[in-house]
PDB file of N, CA and C in Angstrom:
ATOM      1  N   UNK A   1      17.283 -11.816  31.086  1.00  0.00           N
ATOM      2  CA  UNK A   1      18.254 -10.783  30.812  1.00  0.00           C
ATOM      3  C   UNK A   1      17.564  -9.497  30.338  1.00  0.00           C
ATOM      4  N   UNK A   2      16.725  -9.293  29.281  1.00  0.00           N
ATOM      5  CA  UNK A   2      16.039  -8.528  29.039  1.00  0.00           C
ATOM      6  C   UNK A   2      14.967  -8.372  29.469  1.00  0.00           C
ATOM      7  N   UNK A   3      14.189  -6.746  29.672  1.00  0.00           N
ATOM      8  CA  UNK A   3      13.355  -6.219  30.290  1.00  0.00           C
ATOM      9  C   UNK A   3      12.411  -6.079  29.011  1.00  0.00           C
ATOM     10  N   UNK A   4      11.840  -6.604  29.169  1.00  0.00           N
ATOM     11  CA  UNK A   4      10.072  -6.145  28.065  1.00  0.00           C
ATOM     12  C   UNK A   4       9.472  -5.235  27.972  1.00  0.00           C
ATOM     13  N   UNK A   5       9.219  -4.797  29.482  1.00  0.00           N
ATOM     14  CA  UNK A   5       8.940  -3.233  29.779  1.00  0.00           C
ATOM     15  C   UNK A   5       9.906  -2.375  29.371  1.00  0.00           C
ATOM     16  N   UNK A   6      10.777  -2.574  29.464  1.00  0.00           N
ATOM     17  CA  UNK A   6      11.477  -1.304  29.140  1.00  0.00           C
ATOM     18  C   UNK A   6      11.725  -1.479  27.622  1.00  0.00           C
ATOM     19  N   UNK A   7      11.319  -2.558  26.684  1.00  0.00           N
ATOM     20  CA  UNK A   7      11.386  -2.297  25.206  1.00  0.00           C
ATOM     21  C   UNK A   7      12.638  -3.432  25.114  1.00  0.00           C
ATOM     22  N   UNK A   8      13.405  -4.167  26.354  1.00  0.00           N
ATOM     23  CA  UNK A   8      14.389  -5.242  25.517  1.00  0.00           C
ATOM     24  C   UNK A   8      13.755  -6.400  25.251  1.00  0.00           C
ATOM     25  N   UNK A   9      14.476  -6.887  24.027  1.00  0.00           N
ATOM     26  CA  UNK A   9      14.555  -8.264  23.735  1.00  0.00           C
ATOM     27  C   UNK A   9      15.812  -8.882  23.691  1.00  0.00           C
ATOM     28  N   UNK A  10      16.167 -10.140  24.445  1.00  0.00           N
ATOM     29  CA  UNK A  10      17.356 -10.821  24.233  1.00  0.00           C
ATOM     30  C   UNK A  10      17.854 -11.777  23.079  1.00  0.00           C
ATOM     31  N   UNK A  11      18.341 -11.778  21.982  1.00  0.00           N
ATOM     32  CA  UNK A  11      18.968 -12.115  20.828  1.00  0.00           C
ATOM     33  C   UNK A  11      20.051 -12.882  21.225  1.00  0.00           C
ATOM     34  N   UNK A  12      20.100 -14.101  20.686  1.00  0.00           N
ATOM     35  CA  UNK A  12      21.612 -15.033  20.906  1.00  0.00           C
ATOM     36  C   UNK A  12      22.089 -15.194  19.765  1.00  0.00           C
ATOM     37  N   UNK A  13      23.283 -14.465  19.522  1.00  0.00           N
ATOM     38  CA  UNK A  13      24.599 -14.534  18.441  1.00  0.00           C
ATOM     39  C   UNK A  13      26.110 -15.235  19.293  1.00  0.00           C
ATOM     40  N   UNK A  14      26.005 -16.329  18.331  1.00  0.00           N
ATOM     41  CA  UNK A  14      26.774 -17.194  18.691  1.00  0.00           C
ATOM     42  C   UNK A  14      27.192 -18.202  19.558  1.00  0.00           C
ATOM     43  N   UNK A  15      25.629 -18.225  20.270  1.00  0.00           N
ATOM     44  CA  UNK A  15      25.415 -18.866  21.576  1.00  0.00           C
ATOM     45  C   UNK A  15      25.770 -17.965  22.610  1.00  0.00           C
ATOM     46  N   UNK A  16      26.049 -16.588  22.486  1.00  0.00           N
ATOM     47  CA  UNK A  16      26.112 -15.549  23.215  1.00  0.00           C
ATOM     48  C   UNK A  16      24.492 -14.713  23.400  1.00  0.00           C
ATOM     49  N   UNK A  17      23.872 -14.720  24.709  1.00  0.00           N
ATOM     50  CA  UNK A  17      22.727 -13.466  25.115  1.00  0.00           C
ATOM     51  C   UNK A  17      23.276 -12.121  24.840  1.00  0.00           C
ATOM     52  N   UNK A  18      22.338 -11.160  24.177  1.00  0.00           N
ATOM     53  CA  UNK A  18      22.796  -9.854  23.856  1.00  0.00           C
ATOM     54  C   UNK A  18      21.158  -9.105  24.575  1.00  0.00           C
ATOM     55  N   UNK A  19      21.624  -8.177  25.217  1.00  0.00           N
ATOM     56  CA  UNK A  19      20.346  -7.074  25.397  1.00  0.00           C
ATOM     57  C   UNK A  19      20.050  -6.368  23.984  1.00  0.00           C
ATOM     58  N   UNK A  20      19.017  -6.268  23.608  1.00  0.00           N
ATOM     59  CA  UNK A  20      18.962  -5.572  22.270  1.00  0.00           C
ATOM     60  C   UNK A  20      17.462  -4.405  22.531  1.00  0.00           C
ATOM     61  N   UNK A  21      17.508  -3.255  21.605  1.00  0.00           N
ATOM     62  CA  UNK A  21      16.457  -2.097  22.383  1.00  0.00           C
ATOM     63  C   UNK A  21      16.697  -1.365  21.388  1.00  0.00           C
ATOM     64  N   UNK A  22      15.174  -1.140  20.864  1.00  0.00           N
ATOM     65  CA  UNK A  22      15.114   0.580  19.681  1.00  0.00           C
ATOM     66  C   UNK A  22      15.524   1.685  20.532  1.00  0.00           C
ATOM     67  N   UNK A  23      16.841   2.405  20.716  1.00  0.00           N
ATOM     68  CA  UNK A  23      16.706   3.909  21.126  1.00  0.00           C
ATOM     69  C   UNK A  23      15.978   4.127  20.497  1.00  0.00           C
ATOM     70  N   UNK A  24      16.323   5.823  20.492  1.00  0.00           N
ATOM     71  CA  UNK A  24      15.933   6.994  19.509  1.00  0.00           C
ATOM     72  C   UNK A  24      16.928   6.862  18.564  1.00  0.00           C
ATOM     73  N   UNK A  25      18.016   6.962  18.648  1.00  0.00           N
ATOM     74  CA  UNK A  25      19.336   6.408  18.049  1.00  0.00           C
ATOM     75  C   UNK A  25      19.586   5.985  17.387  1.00  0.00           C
ATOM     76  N   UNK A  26      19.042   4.290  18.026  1.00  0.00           N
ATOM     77  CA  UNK A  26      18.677   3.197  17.244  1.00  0.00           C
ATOM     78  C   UNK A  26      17.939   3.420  16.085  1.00  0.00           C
ATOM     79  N   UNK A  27      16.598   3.583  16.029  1.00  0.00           N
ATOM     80  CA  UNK A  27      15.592   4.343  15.173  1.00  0.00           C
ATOM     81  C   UNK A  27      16.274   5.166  13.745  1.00  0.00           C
ATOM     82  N   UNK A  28      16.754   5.706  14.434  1.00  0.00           N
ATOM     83  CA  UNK A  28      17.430   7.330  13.040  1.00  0.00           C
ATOM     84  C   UNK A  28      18.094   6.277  12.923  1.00  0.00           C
ATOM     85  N   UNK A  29      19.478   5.211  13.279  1.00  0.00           N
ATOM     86  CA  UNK A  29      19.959   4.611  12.407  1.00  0.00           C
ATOM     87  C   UNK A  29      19.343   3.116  11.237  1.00  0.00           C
ATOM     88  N   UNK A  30      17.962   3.000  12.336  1.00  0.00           N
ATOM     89  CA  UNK A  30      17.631   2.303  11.241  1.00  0.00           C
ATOM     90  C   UNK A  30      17.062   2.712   9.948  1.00  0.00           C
ATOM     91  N   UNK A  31      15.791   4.088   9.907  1.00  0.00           N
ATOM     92  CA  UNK A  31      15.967   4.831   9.056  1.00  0.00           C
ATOM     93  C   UNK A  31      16.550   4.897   7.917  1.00  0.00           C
ATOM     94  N   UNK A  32      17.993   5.213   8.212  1.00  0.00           N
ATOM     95  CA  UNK A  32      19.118   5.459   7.199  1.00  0.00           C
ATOM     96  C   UNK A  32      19.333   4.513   6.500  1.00  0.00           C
ATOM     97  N   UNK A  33      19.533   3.439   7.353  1.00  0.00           N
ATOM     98  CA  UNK A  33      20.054   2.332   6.780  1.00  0.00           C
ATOM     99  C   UNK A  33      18.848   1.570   6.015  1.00  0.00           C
ATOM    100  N   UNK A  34      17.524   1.394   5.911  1.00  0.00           N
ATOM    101  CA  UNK A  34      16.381   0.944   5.097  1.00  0.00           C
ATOM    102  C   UNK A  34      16.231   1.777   4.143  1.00  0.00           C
ATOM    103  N   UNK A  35      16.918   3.272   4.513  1.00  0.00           N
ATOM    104  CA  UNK A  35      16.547   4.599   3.412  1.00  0.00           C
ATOM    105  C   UNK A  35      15.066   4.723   3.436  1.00  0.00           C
ATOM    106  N   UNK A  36      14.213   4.763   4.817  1.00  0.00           N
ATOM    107  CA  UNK A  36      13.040   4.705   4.759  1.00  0.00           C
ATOM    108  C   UNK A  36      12.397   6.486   5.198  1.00  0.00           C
ATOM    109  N   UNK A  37      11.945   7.196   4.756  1.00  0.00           N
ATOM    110  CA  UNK A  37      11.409   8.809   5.247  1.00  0.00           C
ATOM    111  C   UNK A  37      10.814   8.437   6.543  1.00  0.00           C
ATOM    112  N   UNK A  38      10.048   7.202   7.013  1.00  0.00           N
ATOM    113  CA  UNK A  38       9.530   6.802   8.270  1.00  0.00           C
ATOM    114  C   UNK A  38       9.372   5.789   8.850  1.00  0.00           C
ATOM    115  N   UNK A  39       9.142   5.311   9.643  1.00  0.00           N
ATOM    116  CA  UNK A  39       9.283   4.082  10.203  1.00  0.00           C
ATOM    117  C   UNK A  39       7.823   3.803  10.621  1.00  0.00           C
ATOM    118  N   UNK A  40       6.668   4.410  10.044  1.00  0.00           N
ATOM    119  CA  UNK A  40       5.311   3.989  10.075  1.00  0.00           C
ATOM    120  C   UNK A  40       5.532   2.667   8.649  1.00  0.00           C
ATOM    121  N   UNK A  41       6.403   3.115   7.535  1.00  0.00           N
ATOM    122  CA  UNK A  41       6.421   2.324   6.191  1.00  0.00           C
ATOM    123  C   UNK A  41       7.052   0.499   6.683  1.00  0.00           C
ATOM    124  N   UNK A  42       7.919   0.894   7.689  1.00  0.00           N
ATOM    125  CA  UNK A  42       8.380  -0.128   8.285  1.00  0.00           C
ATOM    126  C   UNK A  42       7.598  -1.051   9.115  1.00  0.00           C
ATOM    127  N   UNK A  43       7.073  -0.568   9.513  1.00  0.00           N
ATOM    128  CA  UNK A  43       5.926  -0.933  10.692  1.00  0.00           C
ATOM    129  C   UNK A  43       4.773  -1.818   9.557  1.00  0.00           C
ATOM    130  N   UNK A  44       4.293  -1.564   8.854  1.00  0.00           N
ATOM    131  CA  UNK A  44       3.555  -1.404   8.002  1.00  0.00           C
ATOM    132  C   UNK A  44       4.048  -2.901   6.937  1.00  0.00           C
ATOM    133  N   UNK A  45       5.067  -2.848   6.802  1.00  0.00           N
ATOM    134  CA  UNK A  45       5.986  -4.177   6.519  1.00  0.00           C
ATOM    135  C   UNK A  45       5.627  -5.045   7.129  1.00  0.00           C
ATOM    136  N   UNK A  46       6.125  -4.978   8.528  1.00  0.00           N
ATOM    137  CA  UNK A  46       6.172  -6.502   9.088  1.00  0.00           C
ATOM    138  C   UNK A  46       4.617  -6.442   9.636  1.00  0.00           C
ATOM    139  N   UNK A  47       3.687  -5.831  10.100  1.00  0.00           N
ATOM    140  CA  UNK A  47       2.433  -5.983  10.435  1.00  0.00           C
ATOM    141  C   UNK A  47       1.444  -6.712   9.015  1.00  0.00           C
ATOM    142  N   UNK A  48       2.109  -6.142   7.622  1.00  0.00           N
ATOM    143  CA  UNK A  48       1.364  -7.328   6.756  1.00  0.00           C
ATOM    144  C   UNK A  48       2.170  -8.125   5.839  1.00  0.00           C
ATOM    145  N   UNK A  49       3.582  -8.667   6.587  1.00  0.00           N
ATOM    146  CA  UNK A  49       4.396  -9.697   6.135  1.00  0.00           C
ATOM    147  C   UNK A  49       4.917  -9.596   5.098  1.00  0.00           C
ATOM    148  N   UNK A  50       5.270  -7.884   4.520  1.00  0.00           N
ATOM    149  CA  UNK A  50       6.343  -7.693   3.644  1.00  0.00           C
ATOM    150  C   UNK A  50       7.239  -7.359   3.523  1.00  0.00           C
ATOM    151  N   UNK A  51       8.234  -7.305   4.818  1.00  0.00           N
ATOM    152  CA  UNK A  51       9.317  -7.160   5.092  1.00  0.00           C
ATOM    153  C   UNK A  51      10.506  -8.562   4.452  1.00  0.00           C
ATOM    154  N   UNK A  52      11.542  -7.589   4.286  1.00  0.00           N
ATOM    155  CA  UNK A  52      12.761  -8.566   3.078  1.00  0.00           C
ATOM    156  C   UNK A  52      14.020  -8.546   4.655  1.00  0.00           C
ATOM    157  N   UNK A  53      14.637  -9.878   3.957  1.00  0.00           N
ATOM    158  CA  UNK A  53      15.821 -10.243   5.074  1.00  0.00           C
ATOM    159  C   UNK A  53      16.574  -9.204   5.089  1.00  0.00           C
ATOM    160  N   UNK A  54      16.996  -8.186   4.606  1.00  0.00           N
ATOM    161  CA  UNK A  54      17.656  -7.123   4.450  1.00  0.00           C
ATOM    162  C   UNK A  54      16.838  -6.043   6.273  1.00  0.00           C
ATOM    163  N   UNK A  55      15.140  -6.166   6.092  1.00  0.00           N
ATOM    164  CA  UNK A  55      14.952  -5.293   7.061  1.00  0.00           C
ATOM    165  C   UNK A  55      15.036  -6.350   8.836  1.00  0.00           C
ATOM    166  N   UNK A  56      15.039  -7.653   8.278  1.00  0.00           N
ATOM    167  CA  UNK A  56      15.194  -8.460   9.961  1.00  0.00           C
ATOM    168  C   UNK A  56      16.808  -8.018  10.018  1.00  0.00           C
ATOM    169  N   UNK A  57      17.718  -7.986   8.960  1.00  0.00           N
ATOM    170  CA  UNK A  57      19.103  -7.523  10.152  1.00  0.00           C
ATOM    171  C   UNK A  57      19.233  -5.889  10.295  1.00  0.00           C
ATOM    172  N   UNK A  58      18.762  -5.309   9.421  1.00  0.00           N
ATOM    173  CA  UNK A  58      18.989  -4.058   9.687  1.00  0.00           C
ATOM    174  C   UNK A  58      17.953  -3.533  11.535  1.00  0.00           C
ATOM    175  N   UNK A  59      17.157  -4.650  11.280  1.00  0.00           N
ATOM    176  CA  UNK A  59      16.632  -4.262  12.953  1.00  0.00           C
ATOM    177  C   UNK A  59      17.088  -4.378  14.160  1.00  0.00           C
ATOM    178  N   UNK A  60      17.605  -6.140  13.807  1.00  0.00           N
ATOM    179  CA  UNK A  60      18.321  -6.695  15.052  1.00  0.00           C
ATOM    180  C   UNK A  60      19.852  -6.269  14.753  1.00  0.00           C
ATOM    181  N   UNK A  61      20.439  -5.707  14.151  1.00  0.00           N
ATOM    182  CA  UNK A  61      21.541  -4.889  14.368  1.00  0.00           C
ATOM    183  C   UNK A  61      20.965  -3.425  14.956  1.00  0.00           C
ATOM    184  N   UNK A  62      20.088  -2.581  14.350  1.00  0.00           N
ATOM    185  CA  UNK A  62      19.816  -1.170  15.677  1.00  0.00           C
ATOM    186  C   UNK A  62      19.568  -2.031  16.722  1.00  0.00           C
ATOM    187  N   UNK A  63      18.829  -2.349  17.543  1.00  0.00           N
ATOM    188  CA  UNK A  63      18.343  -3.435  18.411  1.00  0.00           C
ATOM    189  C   UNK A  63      19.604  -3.758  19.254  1.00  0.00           C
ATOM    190  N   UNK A  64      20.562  -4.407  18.537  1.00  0.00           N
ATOM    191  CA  UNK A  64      21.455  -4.630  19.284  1.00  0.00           C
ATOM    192  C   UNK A  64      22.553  -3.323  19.530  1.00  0.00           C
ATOM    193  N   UNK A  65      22.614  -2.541  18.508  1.00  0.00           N
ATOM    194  CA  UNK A  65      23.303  -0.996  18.967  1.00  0.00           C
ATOM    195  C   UNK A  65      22.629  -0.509  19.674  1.00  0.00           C
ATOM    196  N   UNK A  66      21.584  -0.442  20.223  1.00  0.00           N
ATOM    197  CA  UNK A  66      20.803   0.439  21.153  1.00  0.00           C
ATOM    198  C   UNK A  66      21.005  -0.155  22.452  1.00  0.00           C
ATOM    199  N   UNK A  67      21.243  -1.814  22.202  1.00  0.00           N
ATOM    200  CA  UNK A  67      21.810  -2.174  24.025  1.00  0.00           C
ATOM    201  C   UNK A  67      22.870  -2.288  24.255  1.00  0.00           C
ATOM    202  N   UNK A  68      24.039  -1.745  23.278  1.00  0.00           N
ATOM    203  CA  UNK A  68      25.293  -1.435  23.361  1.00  0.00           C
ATOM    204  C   UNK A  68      25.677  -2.404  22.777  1.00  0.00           C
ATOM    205  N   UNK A  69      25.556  -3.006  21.700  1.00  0.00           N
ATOM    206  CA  UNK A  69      26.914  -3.687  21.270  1.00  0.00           C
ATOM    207  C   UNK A  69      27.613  -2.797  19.597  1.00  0.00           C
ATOM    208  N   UNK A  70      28.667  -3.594  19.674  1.00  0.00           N
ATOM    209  CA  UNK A  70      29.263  -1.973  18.712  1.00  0.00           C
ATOM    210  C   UNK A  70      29.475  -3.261  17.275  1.00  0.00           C
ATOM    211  N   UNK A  71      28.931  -3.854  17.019  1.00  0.00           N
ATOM    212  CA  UNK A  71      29.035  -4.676  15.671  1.00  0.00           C
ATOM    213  C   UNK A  71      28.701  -4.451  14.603  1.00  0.00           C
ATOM    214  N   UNK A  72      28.418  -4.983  13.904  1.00  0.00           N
ATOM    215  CA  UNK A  72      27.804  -4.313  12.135  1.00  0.00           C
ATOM    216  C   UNK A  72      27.036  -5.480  11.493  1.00  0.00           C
ATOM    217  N   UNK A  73      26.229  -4.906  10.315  1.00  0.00           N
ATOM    218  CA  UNK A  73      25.770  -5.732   9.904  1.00  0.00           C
ATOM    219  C   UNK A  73      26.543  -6.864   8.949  1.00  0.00           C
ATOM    220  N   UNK A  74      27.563  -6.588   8.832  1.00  0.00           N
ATOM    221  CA  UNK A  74      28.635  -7.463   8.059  1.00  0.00           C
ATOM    222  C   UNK A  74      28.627  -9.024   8.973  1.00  0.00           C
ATOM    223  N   UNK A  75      28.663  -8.181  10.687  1.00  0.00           N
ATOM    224  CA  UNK A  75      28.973  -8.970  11.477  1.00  0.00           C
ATOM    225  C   UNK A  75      28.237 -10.492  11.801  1.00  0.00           C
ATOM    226  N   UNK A  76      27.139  -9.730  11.485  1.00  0.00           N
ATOM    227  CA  UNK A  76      25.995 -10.452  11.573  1.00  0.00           C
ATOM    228  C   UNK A  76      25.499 -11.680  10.309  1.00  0.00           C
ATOM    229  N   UNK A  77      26.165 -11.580   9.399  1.00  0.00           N
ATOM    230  CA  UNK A  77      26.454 -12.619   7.933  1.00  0.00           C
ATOM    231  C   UNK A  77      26.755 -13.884   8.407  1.00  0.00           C
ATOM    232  N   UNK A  78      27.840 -13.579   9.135  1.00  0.00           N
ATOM    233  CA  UNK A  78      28.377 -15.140   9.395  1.00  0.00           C
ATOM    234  C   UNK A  78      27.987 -15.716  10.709  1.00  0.00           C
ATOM    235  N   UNK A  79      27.126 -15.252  11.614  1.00  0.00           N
ATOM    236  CA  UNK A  79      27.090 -15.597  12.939  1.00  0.00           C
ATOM    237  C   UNK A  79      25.848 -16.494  13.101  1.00  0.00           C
ATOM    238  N   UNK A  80      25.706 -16.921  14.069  1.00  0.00           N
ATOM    239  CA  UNK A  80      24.285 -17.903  14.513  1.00  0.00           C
ATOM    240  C   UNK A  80      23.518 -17.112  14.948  1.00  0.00           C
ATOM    241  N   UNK A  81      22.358 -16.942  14.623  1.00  0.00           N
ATOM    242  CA  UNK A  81      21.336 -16.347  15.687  1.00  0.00           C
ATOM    243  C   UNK A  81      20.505 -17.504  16.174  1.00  0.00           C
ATOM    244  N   UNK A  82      20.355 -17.187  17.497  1.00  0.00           N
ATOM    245  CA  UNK A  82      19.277 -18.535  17.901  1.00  0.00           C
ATOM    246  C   UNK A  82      18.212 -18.629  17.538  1.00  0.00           C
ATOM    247  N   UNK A  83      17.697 -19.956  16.793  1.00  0.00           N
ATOM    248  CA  UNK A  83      16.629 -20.111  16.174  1.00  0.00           C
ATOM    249  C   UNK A  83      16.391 -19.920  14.893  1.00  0.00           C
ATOM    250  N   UNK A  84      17.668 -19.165  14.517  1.00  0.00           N
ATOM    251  CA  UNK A  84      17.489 -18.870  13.018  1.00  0.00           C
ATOM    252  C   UNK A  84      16.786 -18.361  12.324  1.00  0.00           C
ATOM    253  N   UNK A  85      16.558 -17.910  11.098  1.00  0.00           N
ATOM    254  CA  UNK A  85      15.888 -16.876  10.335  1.00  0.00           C
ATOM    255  C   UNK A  85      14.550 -16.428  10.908  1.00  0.00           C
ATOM    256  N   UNK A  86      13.720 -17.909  11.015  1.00  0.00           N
ATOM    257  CA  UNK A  86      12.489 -17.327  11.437  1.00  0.00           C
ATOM    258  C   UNK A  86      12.819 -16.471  13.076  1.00  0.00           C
ATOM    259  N   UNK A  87      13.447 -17.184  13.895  1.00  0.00           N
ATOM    260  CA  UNK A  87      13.070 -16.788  15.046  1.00  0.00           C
ATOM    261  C   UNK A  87      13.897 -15.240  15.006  1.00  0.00           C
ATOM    262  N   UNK A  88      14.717 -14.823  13.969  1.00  0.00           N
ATOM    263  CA  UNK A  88      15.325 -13.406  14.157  1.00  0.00           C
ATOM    264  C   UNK A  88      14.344 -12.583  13.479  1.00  0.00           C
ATOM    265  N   UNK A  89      13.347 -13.319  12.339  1.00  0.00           N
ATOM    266  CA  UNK A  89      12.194 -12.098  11.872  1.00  0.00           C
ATOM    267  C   UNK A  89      11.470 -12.100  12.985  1.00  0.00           C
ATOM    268  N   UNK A  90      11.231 -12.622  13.817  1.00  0.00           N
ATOM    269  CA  UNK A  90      10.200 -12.382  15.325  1.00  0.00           C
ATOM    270  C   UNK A  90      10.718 -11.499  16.245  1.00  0.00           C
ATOM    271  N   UNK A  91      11.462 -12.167  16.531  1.00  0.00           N
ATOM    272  CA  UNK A  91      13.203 -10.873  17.215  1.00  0.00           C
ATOM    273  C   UNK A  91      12.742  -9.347  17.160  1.00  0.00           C
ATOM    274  N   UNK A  92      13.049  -9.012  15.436  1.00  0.00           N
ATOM    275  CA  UNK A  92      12.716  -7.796  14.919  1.00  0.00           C
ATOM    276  C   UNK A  92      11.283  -7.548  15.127  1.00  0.00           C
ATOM    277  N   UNK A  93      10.737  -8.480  14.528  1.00  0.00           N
ATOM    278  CA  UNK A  93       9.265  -7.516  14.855  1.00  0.00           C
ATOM    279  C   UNK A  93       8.615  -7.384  15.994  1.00  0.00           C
ATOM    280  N   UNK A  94       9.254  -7.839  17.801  1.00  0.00           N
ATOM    281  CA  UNK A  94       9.128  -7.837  18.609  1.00  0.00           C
ATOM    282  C   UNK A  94       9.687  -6.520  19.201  1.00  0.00           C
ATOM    283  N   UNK A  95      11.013  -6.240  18.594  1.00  0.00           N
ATOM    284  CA  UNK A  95      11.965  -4.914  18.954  1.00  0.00           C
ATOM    285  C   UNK A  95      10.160  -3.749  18.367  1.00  0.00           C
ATOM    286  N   UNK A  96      10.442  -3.961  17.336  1.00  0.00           N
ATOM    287  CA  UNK A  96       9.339  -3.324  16.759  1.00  0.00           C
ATOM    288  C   UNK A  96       8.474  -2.831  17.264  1.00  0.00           C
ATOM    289  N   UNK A  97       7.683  -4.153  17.755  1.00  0.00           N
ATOM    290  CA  UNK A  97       6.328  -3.814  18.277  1.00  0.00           C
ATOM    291  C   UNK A  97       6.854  -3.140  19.691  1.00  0.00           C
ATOM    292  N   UNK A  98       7.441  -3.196  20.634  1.00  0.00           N
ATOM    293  CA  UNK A  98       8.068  -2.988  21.893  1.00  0.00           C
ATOM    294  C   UNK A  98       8.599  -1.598  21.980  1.00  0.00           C
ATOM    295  N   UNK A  99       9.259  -0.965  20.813  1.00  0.00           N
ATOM    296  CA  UNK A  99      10.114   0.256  20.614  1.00  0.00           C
ATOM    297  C   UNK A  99       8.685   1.647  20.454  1.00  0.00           C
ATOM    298  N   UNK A 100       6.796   0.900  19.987  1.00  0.00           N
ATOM    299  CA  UNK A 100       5.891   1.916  19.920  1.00  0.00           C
ATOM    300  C   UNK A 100       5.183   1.498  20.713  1.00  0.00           C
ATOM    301  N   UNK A 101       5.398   0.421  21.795  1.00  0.00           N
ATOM    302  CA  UNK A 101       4.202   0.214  23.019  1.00  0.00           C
ATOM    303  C   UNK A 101       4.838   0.952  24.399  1.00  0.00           C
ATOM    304  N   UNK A 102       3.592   2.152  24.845  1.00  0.00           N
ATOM    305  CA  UNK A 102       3.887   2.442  26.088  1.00  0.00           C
ATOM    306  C   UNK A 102       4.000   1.267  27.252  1.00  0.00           C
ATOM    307  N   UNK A 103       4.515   1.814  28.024  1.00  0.00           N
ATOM    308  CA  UNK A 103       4.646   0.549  29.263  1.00  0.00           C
ATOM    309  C   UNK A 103       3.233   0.744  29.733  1.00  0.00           C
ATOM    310  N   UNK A 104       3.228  -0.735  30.654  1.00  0.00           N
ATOM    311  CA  UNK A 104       1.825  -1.208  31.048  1.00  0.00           C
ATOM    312  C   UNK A 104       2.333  -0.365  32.481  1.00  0.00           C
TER     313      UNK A 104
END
């Protein structure tokens, strides 16, 4: 379902596939929502494993607003993600790594 090259990763909420993708969009809203001045500080997190559950949904929610779905992070409290915690901090730091790698 998702394109790698083009920066997607596919996320399953609720036993549902979602396209998920850092816009630019995406980005400024994650920003806001970490209250971070940059997203090098973010980066910087999950590259030496100090990122808090607060920044895996605030990702895979931009992630998933950037491939169109219109949900919230509220939404995301009660739902399944496939694989569960660990596999949604990978999720994120895959959006991550994917949203600053040029294509091959």
């Amino acid at each position: 379902m998702a394109n790698p090259l083009a920066g997607e990763v596919t996320i399953t909420i609720d036993g549902v596939p979602h396209c998920a993708k850092l816009t630019l969009g995406a980005l400024a809203e994650l920003e806001d929502a970490l209250d971070e001045d940059n997203l090098l500080n973010l980066v910087q997190r999950f590259e030496t494993g100090r990122f808090a559950s607060r920044d895996v949904v605030a990702l895979i929610v931009a992630g998933l607003r950037g491939g169109g779905w219109t949900g919230t992070a509220t939404d995301l409290m009660t739902a399944d993600i496939g694989g569960g915690p660990v596999e949604a901090a990978k999720l994120a730091a895959t959006l991550l790594a994917r949203a600053f790698t040029p294509p091959a």
